[in-house]
N, C-alpha and C. Protein backbone atom coordinates (compact mmCIF):
# COMPACT_ATOMS: atom_id res chain seq x y z
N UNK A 1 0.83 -1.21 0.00
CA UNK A 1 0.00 0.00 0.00
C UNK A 1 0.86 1.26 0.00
N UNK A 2 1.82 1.03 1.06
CA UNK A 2 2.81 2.62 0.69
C UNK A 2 3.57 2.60 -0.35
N UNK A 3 3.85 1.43 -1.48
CA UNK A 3 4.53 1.91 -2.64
C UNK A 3 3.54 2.36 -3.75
N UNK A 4 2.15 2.11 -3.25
CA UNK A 4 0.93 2.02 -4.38
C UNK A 4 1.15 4.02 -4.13
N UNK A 5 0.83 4.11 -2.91
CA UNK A 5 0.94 5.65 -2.49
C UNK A 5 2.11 6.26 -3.04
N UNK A 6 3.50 6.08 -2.78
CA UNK A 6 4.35 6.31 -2.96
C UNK A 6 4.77 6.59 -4.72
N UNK A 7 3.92 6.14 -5.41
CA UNK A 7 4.02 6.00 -6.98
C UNK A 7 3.04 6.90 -7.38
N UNK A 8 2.18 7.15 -6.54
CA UNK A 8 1.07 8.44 -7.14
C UNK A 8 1.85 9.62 -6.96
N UNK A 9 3.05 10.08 -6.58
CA UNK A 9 3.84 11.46 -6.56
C UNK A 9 3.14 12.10 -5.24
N UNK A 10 3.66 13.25 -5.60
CA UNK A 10 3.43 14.51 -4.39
C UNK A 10 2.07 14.66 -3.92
N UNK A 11 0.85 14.79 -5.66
CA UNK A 11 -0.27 14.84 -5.22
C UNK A 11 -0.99 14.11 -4.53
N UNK A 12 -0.69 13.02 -3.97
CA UNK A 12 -1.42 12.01 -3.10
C UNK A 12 -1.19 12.40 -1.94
N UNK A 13 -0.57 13.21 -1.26
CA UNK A 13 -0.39 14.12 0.00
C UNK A 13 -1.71 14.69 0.09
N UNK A 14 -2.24 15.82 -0.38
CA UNK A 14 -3.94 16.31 -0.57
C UNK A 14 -4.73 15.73 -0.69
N UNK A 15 -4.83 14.04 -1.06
CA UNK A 15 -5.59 13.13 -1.55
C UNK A 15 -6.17 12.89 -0.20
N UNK A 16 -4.80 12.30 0.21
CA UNK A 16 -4.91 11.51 2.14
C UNK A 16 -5.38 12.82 3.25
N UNK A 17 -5.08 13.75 2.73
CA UNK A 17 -5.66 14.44 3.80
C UNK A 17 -7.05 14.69 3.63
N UNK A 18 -7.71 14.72 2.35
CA UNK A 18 -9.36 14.74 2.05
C UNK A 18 -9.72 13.86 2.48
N UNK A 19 -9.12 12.68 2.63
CA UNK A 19 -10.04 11.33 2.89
C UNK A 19 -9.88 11.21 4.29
N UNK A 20 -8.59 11.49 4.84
CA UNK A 20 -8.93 12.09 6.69
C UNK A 20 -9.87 13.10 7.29
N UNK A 21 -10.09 13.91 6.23
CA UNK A 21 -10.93 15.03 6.32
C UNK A 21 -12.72 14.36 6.57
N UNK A 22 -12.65 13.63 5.22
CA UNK A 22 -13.88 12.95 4.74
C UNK A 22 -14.36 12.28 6.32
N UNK A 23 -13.23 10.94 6.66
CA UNK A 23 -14.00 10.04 7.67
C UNK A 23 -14.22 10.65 9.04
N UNK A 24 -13.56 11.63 9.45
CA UNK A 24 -13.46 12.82 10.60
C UNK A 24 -15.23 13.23 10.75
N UNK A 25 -15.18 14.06 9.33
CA UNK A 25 -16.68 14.76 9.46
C UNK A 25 -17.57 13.53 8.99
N UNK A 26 -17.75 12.19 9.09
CA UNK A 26 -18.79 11.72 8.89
C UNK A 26 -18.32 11.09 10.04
N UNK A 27 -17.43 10.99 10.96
CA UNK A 27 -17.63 10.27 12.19
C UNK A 27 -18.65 11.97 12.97
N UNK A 28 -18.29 12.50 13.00
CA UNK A 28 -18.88 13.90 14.09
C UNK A 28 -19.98 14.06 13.48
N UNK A 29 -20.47 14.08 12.17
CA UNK A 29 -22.05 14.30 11.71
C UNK A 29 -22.49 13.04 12.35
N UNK A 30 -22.51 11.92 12.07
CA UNK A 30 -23.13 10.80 12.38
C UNK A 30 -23.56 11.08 14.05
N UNK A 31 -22.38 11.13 14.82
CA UNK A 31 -22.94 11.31 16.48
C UNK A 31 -23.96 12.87 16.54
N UNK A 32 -23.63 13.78 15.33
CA UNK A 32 -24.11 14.98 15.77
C UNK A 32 -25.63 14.80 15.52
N UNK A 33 -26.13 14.61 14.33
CA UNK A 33 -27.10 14.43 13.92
C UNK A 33 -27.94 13.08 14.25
N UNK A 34 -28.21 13.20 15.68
CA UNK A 34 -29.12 11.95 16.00
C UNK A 34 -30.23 12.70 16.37
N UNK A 35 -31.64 11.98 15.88
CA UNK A 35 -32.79 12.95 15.82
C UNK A 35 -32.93 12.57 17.25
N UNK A 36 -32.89 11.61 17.79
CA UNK A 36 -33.37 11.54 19.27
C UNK A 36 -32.85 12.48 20.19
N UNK A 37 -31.52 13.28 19.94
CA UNK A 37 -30.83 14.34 20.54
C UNK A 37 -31.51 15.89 20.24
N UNK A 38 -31.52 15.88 18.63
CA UNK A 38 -32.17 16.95 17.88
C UNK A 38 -33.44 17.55 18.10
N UNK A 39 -34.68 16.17 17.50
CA UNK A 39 -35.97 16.45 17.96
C UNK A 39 -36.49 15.29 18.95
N UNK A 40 -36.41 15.59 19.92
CA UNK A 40 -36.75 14.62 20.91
C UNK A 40 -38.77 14.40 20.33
N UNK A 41 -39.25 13.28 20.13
CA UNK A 41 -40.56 13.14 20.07
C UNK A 41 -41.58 13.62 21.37
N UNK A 42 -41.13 13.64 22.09
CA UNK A 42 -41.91 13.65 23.66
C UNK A 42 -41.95 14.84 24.36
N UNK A 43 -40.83 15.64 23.46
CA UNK A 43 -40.54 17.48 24.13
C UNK A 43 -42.14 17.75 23.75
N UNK A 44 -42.81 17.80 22.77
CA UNK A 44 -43.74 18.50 22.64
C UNK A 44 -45.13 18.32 23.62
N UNK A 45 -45.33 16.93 23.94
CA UNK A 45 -46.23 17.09 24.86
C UNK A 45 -45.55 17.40 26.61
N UNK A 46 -44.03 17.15 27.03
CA UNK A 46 -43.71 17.65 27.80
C UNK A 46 -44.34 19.13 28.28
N UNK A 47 -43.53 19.89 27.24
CA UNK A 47 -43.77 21.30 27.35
C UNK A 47 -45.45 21.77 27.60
N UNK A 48 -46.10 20.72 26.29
CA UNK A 48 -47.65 21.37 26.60
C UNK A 48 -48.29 20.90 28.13
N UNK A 49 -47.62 20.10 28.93
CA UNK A 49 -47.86 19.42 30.03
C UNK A 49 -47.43 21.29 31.33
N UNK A 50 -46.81 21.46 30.82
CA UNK A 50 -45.69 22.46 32.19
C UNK A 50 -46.80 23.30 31.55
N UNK A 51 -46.84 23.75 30.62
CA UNK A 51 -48.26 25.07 30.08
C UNK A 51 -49.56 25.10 30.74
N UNK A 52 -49.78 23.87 30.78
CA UNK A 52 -51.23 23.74 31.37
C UNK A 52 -51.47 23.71 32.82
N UNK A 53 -49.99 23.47 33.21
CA UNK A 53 -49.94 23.45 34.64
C UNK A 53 -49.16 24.55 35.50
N UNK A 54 -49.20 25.17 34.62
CA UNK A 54 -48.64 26.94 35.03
C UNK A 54 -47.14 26.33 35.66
N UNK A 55 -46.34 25.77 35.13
CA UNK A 55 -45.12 25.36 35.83
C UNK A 55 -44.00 25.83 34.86
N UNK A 56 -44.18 26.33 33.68
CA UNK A 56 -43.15 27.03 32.79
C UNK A 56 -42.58 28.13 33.27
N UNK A 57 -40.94 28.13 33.48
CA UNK A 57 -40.56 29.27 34.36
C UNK A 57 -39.56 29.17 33.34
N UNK A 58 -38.27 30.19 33.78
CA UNK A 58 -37.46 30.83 33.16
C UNK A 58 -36.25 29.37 33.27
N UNK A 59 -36.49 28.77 34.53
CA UNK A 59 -35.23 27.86 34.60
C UNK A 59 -35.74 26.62 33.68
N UNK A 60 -37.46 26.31 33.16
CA UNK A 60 -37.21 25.17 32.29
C UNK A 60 -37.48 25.44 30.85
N UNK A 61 -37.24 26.75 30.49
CA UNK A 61 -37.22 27.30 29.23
C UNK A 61 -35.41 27.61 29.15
N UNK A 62 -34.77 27.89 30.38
CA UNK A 62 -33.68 27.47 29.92
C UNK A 62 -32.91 25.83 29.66
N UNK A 63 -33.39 25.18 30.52
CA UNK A 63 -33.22 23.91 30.82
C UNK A 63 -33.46 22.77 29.32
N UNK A 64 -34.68 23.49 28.73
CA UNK A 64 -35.05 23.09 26.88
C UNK A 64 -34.66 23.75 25.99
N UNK A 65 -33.72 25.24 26.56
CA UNK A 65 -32.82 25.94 25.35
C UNK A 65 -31.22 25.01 25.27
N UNK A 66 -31.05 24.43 26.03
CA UNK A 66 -29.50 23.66 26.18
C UNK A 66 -29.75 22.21 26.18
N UNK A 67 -31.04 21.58 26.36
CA UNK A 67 -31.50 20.37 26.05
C UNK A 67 -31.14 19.57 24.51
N UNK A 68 -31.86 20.57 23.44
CA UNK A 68 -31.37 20.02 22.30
C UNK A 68 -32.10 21.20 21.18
N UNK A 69 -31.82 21.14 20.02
CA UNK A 69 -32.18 22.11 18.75
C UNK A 69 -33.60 22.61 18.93
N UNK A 70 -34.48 21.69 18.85
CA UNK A 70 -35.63 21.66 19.04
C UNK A 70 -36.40 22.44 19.96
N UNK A 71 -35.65 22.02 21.54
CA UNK A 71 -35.85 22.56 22.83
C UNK A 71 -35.80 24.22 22.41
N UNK A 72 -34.74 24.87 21.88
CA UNK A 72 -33.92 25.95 21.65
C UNK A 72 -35.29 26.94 20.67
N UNK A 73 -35.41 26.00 19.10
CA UNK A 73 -36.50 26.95 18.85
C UNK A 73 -38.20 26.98 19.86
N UNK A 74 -38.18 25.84 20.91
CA UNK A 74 -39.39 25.70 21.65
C UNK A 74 -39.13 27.44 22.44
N UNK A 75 -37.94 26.99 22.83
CA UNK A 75 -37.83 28.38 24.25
C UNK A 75 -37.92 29.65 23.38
N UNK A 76 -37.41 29.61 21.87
CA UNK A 76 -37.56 31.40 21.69
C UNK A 76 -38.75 31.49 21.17
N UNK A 77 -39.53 30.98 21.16
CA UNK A 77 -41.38 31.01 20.43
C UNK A 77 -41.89 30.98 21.94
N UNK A 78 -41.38 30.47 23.07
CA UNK A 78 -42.26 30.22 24.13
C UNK A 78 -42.00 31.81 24.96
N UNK A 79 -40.82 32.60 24.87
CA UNK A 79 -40.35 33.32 25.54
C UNK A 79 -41.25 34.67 25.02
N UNK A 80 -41.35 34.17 23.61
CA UNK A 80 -42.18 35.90 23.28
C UNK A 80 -43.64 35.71 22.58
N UNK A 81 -44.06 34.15 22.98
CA UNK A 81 -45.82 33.87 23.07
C UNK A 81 -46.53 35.13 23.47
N UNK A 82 -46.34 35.88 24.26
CA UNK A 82 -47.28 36.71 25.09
C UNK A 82 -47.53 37.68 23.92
N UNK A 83 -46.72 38.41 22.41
CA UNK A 83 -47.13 39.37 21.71
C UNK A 83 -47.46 38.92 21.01
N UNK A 84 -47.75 37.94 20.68
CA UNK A 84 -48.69 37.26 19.66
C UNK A 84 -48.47 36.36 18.86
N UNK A 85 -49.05 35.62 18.06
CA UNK A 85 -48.95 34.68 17.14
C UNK A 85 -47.93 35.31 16.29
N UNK A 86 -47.93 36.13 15.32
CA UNK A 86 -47.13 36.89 14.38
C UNK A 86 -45.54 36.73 15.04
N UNK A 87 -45.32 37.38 15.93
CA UNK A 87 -44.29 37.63 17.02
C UNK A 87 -43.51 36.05 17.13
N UNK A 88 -44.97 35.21 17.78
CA UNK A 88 -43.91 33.97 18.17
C UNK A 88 -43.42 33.38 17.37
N UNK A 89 -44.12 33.24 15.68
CA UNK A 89 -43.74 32.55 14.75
C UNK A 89 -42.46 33.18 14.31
N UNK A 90 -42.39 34.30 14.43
CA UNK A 90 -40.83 35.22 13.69
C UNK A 90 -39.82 34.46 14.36
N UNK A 91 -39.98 34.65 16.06
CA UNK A 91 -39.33 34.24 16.81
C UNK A 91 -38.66 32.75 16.32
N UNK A 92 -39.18 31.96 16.09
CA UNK A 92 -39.29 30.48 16.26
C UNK A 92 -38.35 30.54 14.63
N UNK A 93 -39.01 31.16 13.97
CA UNK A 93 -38.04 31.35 12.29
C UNK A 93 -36.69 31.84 12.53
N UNK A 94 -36.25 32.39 13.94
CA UNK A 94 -35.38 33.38 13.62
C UNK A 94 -34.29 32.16 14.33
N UNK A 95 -34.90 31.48 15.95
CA UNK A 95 -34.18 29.80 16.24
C UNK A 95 -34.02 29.25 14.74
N UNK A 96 -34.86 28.89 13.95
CA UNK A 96 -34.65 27.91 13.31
C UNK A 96 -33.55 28.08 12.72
N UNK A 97 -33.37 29.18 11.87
CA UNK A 97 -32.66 29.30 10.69
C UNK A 97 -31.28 28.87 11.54
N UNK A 98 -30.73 29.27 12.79
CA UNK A 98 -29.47 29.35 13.35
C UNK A 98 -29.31 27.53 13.61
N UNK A 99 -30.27 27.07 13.93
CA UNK A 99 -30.28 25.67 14.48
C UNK A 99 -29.96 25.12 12.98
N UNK A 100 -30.63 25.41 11.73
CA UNK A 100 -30.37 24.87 10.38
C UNK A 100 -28.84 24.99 9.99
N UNK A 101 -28.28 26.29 10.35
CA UNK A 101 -26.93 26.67 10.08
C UNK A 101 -25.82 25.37 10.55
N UNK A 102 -26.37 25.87 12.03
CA UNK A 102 -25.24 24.36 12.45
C UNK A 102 -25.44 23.17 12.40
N UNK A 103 -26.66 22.69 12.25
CA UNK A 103 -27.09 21.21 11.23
C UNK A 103 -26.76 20.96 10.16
N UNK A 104 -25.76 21.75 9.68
CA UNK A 104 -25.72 21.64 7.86
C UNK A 104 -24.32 22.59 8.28
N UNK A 105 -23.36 22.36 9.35
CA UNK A 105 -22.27 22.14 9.56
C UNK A 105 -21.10 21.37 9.14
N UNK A 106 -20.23 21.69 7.78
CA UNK A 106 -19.22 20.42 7.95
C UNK A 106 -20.04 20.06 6.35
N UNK A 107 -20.87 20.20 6.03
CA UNK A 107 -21.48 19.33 4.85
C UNK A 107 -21.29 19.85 3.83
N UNK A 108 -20.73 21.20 3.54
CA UNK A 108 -20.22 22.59 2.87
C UNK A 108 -19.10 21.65 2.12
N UNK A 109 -17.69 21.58 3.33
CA UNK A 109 -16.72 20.73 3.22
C UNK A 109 -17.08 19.34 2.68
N UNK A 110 -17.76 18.61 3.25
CA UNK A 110 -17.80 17.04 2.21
C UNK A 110 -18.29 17.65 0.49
N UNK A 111 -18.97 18.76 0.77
CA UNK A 111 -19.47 18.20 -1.29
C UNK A 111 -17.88 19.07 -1.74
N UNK A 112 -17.33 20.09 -1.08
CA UNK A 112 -16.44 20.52 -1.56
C UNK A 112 -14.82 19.57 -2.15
N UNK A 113 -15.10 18.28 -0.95
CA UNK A 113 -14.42 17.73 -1.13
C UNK A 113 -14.58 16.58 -2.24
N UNK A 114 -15.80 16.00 -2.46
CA UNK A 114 -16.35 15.64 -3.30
C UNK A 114 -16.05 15.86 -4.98
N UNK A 115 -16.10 17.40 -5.28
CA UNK A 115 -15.50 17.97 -6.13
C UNK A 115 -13.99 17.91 -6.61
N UNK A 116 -13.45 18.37 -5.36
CA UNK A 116 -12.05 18.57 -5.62
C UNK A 116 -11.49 17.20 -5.75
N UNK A 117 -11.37 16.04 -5.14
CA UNK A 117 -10.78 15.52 -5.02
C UNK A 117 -10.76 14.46 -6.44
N UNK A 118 -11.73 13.82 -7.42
CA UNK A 118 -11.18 13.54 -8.97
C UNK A 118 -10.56 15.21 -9.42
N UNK A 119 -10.42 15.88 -9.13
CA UNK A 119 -9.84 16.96 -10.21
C UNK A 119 -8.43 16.70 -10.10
N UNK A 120 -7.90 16.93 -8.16
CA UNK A 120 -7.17 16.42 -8.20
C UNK A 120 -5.82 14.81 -9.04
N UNK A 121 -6.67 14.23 -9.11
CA UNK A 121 -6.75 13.30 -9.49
C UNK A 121 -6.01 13.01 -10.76
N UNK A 122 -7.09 14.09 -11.52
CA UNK A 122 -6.94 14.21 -12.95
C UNK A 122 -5.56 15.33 -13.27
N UNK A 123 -5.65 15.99 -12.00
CA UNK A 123 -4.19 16.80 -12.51
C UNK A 123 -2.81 15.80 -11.95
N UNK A 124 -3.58 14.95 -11.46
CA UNK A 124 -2.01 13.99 -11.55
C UNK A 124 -1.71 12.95 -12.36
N UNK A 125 -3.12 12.83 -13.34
CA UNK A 125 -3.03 12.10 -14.45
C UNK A 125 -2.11 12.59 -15.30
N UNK A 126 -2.64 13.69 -15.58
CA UNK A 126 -2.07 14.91 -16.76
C UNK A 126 -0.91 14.76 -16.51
N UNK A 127 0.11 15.31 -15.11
CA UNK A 127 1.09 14.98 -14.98
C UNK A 127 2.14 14.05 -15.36
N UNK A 128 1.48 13.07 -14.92
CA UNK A 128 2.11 11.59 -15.41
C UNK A 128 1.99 11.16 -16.94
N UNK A 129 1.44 11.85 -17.32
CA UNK A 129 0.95 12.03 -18.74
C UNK A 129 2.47 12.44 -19.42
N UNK A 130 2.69 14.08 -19.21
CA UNK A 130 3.62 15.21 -19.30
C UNK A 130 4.78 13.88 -19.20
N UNK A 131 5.29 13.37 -17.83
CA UNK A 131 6.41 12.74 -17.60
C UNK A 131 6.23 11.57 -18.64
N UNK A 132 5.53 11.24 -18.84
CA UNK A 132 5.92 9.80 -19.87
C UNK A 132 6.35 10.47 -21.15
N UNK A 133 5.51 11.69 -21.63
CA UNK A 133 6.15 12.17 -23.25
C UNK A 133 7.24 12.80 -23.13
N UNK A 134 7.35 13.71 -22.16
CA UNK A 134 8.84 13.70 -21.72
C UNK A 134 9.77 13.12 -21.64
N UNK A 135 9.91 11.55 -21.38
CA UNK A 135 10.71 10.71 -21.02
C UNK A 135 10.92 9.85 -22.28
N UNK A 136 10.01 9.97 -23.03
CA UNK A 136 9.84 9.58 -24.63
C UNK A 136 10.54 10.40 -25.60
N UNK A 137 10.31 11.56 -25.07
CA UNK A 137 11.26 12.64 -26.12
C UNK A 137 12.56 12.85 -25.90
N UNK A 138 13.07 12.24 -24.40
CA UNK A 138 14.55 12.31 -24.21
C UNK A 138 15.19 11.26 -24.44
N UNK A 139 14.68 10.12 -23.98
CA UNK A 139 15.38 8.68 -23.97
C UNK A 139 14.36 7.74 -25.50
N UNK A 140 13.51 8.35 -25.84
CA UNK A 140 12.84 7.17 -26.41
C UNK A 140 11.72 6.48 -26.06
N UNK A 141 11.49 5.16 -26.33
CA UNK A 141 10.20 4.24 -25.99
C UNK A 141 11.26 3.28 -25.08
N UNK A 142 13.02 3.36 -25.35
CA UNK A 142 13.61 1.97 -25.21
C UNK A 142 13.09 1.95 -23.06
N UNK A 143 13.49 2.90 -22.65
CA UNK A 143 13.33 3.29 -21.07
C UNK A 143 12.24 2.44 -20.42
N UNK A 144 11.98 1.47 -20.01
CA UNK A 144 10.45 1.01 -19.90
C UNK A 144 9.72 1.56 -18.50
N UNK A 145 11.26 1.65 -17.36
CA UNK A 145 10.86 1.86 -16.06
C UNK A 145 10.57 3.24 -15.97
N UNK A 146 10.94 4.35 -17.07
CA UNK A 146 10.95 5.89 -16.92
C UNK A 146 9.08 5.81 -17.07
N UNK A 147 8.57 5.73 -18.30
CA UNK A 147 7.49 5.05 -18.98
C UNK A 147 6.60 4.66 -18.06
N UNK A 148 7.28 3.46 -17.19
CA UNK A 148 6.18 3.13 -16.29
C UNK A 148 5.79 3.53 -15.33
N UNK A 149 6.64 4.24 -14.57
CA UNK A 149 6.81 5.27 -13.52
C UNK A 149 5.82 6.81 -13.42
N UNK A 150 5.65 7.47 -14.62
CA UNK A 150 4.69 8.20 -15.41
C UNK A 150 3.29 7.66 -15.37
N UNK A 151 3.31 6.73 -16.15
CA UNK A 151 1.49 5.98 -16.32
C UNK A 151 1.39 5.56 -15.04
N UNK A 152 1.91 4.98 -13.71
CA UNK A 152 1.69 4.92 -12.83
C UNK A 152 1.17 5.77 -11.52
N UNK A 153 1.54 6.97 -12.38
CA UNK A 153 1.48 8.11 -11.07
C UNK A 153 0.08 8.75 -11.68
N UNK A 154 -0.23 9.26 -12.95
CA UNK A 154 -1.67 8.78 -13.75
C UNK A 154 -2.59 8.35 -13.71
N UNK A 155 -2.58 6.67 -13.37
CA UNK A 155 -3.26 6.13 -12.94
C UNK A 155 -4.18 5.91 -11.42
N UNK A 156 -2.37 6.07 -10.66
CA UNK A 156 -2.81 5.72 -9.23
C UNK A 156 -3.71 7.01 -8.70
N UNK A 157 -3.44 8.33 -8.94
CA UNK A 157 -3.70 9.33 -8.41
C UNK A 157 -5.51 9.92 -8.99
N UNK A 158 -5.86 9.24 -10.41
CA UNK A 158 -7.32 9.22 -10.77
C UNK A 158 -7.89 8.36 -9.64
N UNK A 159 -7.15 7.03 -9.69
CA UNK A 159 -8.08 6.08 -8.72
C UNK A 159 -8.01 6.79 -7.20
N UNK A 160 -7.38 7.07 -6.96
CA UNK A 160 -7.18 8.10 -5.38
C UNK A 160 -8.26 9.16 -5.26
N UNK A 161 -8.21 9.63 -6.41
CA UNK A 161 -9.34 10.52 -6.19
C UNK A 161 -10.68 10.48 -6.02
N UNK A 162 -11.00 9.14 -6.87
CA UNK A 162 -12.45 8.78 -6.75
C UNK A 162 -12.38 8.05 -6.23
N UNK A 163 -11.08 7.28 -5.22
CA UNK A 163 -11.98 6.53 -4.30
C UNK A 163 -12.55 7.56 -3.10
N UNK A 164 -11.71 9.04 -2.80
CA UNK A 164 -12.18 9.69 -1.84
C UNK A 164 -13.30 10.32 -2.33
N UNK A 165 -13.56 10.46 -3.78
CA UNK A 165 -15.10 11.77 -3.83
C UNK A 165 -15.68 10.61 -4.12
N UNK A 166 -15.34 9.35 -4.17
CA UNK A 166 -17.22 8.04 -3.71
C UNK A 166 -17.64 7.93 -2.57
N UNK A 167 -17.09 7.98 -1.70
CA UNK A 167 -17.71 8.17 -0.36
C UNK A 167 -18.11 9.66 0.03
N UNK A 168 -17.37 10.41 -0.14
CA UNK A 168 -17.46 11.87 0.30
C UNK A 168 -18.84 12.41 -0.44
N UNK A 169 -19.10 12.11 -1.38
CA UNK A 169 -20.12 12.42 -2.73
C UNK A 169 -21.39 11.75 -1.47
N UNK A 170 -21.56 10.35 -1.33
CA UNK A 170 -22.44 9.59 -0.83
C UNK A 170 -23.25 9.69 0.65
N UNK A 171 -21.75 10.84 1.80
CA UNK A 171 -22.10 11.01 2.64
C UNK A 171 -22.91 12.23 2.86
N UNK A 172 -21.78 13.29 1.96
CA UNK A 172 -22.77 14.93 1.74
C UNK A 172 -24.28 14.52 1.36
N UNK A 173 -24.86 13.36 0.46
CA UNK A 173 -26.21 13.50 0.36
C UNK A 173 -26.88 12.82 1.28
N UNK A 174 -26.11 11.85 2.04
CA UNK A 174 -26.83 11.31 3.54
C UNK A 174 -27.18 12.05 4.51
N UNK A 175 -26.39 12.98 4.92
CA UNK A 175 -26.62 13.75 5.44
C UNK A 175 -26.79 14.98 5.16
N UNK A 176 -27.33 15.53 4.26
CA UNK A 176 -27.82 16.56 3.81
C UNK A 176 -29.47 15.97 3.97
N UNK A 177 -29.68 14.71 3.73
CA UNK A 177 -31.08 14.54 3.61
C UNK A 177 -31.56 14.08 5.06
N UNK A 178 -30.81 13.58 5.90
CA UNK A 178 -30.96 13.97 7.49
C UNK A 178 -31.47 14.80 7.93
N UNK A 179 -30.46 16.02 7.14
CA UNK A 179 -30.79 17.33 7.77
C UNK A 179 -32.12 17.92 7.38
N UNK A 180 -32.04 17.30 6.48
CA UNK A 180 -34.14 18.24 5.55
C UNK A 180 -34.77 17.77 5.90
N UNK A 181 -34.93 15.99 6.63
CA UNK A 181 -35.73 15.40 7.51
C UNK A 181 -36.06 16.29 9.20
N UNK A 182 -35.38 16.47 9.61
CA UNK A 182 -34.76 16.79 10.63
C UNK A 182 -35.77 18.30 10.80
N UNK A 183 -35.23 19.06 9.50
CA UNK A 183 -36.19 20.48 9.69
C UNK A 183 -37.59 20.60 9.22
N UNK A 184 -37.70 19.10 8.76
CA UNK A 184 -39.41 19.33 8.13
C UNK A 184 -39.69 18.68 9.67
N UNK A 185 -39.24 17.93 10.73
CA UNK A 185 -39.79 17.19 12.03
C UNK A 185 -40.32 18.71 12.50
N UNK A 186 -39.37 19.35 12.87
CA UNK A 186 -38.59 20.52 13.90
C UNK A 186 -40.06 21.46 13.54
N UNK A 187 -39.99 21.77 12.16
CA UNK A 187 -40.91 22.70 11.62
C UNK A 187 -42.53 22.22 11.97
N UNK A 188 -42.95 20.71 11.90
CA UNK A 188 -43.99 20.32 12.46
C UNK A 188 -44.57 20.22 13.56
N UNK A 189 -43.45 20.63 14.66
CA UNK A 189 -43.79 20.31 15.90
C UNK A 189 -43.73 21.72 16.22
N UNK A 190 -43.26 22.73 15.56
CA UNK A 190 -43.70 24.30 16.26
C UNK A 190 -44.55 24.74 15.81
N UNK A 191 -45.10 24.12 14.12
CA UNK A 191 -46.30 24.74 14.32
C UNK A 191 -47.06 24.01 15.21
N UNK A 192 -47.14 22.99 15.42
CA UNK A 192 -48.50 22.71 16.11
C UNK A 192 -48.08 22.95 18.06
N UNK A 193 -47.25 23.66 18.25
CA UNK A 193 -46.94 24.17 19.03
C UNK A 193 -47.78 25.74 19.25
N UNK A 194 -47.19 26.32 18.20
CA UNK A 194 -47.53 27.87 17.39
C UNK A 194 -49.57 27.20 18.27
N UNK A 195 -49.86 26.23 17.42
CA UNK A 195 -51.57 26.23 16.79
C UNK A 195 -52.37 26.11 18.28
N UNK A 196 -51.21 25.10 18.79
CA UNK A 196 -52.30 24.40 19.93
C UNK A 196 -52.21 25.92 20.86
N UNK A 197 -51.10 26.18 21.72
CA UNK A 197 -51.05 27.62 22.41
C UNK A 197 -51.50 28.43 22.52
N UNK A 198 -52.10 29.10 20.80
CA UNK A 198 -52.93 30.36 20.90
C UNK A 198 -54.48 30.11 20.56
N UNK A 199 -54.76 28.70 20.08
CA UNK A 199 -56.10 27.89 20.16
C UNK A 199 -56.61 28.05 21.33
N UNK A 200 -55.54 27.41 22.11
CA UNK A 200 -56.08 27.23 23.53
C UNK A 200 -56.72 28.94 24.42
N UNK A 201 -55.32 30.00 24.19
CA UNK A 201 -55.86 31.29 24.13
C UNK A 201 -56.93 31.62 24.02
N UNK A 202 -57.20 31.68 22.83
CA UNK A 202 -58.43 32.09 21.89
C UNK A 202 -59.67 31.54 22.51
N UNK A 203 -59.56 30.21 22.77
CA UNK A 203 -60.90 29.67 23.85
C UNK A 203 -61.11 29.76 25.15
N UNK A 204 -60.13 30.20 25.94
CA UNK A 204 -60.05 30.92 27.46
C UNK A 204 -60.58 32.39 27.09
N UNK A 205 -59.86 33.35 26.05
CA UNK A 205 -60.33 34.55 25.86
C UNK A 205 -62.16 34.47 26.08
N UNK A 206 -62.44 33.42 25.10
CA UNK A 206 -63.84 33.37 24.38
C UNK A 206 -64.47 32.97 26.09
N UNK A 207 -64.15 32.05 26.18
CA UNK A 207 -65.06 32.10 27.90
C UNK A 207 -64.57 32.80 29.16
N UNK A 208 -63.77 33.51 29.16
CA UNK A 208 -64.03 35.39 29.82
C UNK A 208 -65.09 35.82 29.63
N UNK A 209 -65.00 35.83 28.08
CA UNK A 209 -66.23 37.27 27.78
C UNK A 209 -67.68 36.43 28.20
């Protein structure tokens, strides 16, 4: 394996570090992105549980802002409920988008790497390309090891490349589609957060009057 490396030239230095790069961020997405951490299923009737029982205070709206993503857009829609529907929904858009940002952390880098890494590849084809007609125009065809040394570094350094942008390619859309799962959950459970809250409002208002 290190002479297979060793024969792809210089550019296989950038190769190995994309593909360290690659298994790094799909080991930390994988632990990051667990929906049971993210959108817990059970926060939502939790919370509507502490609402109804006048037990929502400042320490368990902080306690579900550091809990998990979810918790985070719960507490900034729950914190400014009191000005209204309009208000809480902004609120809750304004969590989301930041919670989306760092969910879709790191995934920038895999398609980037994805990209780069056959180009790479291909510029060490080319290379090895250059050195074989080179080595043809000085010595001839007679040279076999100059010759082979060239198509080798060509070869090895295409296959280097796509073996790192086949996985890297495969993981950016795994987890990219995590993540769109993830914000269509997130997005379902505040509205009906948003619905049930000021429903409930609206029918306490109505039996006041």
């Amino acid at each position: 394996m290190l002479e297979i490396i060793k024969s792809g030239g210089w550019l296989m230095l950038p190769i190995l570090l994309c593909s360290v790069a690659v298994i790094a961020i799909t080991i930390e997405r994988l632990w990051t992105l667990n929906p049971a951490k993210i959108a817990p299923r059970p926060l939502l009737g939790e919370v509507w549980g502490w609402i109804k029982n006048n037990q929502l205070d400042a320490g368990k709206l902080k306690s579900m802002r550091d809990t998990s993503h979810l918790g985070r857009i719960f507490a900034a829609g729950l914190s400014n409920s009191k000005h209204g529907r309009d208000v809480m929904k902004d609120s809750i858009e304004e969590a989301a988008s930041q919670v989306v940002h760092e969910l879709e952390r790191f995934l920038g880098a895999l398609g980037t790497i994805a990209a780069v890494a056959p180009l790479i590849g291909l510029l060490g084809t080319v290379l090895g390309m250059i050195q074989v007609f080179t080595a043809i125009m000085v010595e001839g065809t007679g040279n076999a090891g100059v010759l082979a040394g060239g198509i080798s570094q060509a070869l090895v350094t295409t296959a280097a490349g796509l073996t790192v942008a086949i996985p890297a390619m495969m993981a950016h859309r795994y987890f990219q589609r995590r993540v769109d799962d993830l914000v269509v959950t997130m997005e379902q459970e505040a509205v009906k957060l948003v619905d049930v809250l000021h429903s409930e409002r609206r029918i306490d208002m109505i039996a006041a009057k």
